[in-house]
C-alpha atoms as a PDB file:
ATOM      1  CA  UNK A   1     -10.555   1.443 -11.309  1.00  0.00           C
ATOM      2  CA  UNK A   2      -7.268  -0.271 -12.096  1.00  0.00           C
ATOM      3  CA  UNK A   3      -7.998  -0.314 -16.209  1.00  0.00           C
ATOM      4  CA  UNK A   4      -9.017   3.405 -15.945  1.00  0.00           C
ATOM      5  CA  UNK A   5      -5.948   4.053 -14.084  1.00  0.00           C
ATOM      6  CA  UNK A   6      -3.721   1.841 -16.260  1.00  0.00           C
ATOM      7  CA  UNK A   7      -5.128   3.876 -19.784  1.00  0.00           C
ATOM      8  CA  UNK A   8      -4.389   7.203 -17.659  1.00  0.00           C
ATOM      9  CA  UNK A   9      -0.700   6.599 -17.568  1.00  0.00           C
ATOM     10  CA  UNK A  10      -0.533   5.070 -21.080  1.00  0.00           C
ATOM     11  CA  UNK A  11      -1.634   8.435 -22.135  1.00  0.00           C
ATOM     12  CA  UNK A  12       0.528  10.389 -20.069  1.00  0.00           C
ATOM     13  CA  UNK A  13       3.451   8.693 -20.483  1.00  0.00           C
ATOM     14  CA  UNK A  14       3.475   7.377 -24.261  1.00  0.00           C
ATOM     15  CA  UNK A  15       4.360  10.587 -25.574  1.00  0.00           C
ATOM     16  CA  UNK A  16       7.464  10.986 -23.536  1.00  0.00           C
ATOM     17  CA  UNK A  17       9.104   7.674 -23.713  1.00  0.00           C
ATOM     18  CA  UNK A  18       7.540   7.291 -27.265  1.00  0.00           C
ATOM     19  CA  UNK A  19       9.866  10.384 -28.400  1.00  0.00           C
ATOM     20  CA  UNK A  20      12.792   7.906 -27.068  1.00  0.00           C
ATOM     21  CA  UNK A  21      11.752   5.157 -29.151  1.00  0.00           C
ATOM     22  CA  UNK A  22       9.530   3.301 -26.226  1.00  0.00           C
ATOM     23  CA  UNK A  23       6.691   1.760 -27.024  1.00  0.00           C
ATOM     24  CA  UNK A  24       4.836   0.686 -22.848  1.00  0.00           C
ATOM     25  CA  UNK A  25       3.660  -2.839 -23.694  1.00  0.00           C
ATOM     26  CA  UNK A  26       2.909  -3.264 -19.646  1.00  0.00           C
ATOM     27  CA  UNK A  27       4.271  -1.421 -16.441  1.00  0.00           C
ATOM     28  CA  UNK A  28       4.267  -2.322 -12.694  1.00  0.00           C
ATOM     29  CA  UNK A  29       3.637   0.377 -10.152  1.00  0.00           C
ATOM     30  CA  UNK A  30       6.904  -0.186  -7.241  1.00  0.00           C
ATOM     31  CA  UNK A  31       6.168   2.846  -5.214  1.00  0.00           C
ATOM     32  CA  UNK A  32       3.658   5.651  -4.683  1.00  0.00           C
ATOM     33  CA  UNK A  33       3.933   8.825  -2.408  1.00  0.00           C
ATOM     34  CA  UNK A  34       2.155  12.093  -2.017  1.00  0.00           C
ATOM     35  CA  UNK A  35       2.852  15.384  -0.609  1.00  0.00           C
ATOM     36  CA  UNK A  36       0.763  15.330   2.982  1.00  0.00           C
ATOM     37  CA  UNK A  37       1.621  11.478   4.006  1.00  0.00           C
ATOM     38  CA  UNK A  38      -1.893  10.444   3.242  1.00  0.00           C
ATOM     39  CA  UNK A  39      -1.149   6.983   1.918  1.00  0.00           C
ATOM     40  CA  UNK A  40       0.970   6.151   4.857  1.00  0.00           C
ATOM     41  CA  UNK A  41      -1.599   7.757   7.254  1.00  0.00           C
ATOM     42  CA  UNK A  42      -4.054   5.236   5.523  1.00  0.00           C
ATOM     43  CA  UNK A  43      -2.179   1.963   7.210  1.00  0.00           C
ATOM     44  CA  UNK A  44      -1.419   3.413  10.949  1.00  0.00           C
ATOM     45  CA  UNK A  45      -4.655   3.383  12.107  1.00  0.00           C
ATOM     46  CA  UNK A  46      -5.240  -0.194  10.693  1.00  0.00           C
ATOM     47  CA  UNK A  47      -1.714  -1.504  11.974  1.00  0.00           C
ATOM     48  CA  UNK A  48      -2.419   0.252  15.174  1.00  0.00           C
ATOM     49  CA  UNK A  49      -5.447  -1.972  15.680  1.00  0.00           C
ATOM     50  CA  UNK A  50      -3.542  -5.096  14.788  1.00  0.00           C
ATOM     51  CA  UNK A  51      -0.669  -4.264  17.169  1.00  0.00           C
ATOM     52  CA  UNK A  52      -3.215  -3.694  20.320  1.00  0.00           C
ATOM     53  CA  UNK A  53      -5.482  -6.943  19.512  1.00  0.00           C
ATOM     54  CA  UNK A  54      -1.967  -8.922  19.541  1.00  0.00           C
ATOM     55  CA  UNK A  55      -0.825  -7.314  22.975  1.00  0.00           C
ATOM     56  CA  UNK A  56      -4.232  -8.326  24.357  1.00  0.00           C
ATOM     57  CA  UNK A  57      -3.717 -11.768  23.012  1.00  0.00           C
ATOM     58  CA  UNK A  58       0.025 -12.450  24.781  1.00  0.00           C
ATOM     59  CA  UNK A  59      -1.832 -10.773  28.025  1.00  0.00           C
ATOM     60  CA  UNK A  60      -4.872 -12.957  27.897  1.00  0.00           C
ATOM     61  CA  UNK A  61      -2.301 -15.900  26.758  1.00  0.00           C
ATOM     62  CA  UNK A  62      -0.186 -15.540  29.760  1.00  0.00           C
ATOM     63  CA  UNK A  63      -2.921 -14.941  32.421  1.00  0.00           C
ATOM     64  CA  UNK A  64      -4.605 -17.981  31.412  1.00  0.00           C
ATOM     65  CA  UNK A  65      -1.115 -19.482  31.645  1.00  0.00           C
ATOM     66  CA  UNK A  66      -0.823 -18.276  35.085  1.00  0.00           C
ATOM     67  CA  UNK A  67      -4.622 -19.515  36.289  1.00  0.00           C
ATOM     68  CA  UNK A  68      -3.594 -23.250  35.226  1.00  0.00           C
END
């Protein structure tokens, strides 16, 4: 839940940057990362997929080439 998520680091992070005279208005999230890779073991699997599905296509793609 994004607007969960965005009150979450409101209240985490207001005090801090308040004490300096910050007030957050809006932030934007640029990068992420955990401990045990699991955010970039979420993608492999997906890109994986996408990588075999376009080596079938130039296979099929150039056998139908070569049947012509």
């Amino acid at each position: 839940d994004r607007e969960a998520f965005a009150a979450l680091v409101r209240e985490v992070a207001s005090p801090d940057v308040g004490r300096m005279g910050i007030e957050i208005l809006s932030f934007t999230i640029k990068d992420i990362e955990d401990h045990v890779d699991y955010l970039n073991s979420l993608g492999k699997t997906q890109t994986a997929k996408v990588k075999r599905d376009a080596d079938i296509g130039v296979a099929e793609a150039k056998r139908d080439a070569g049947i012509r």
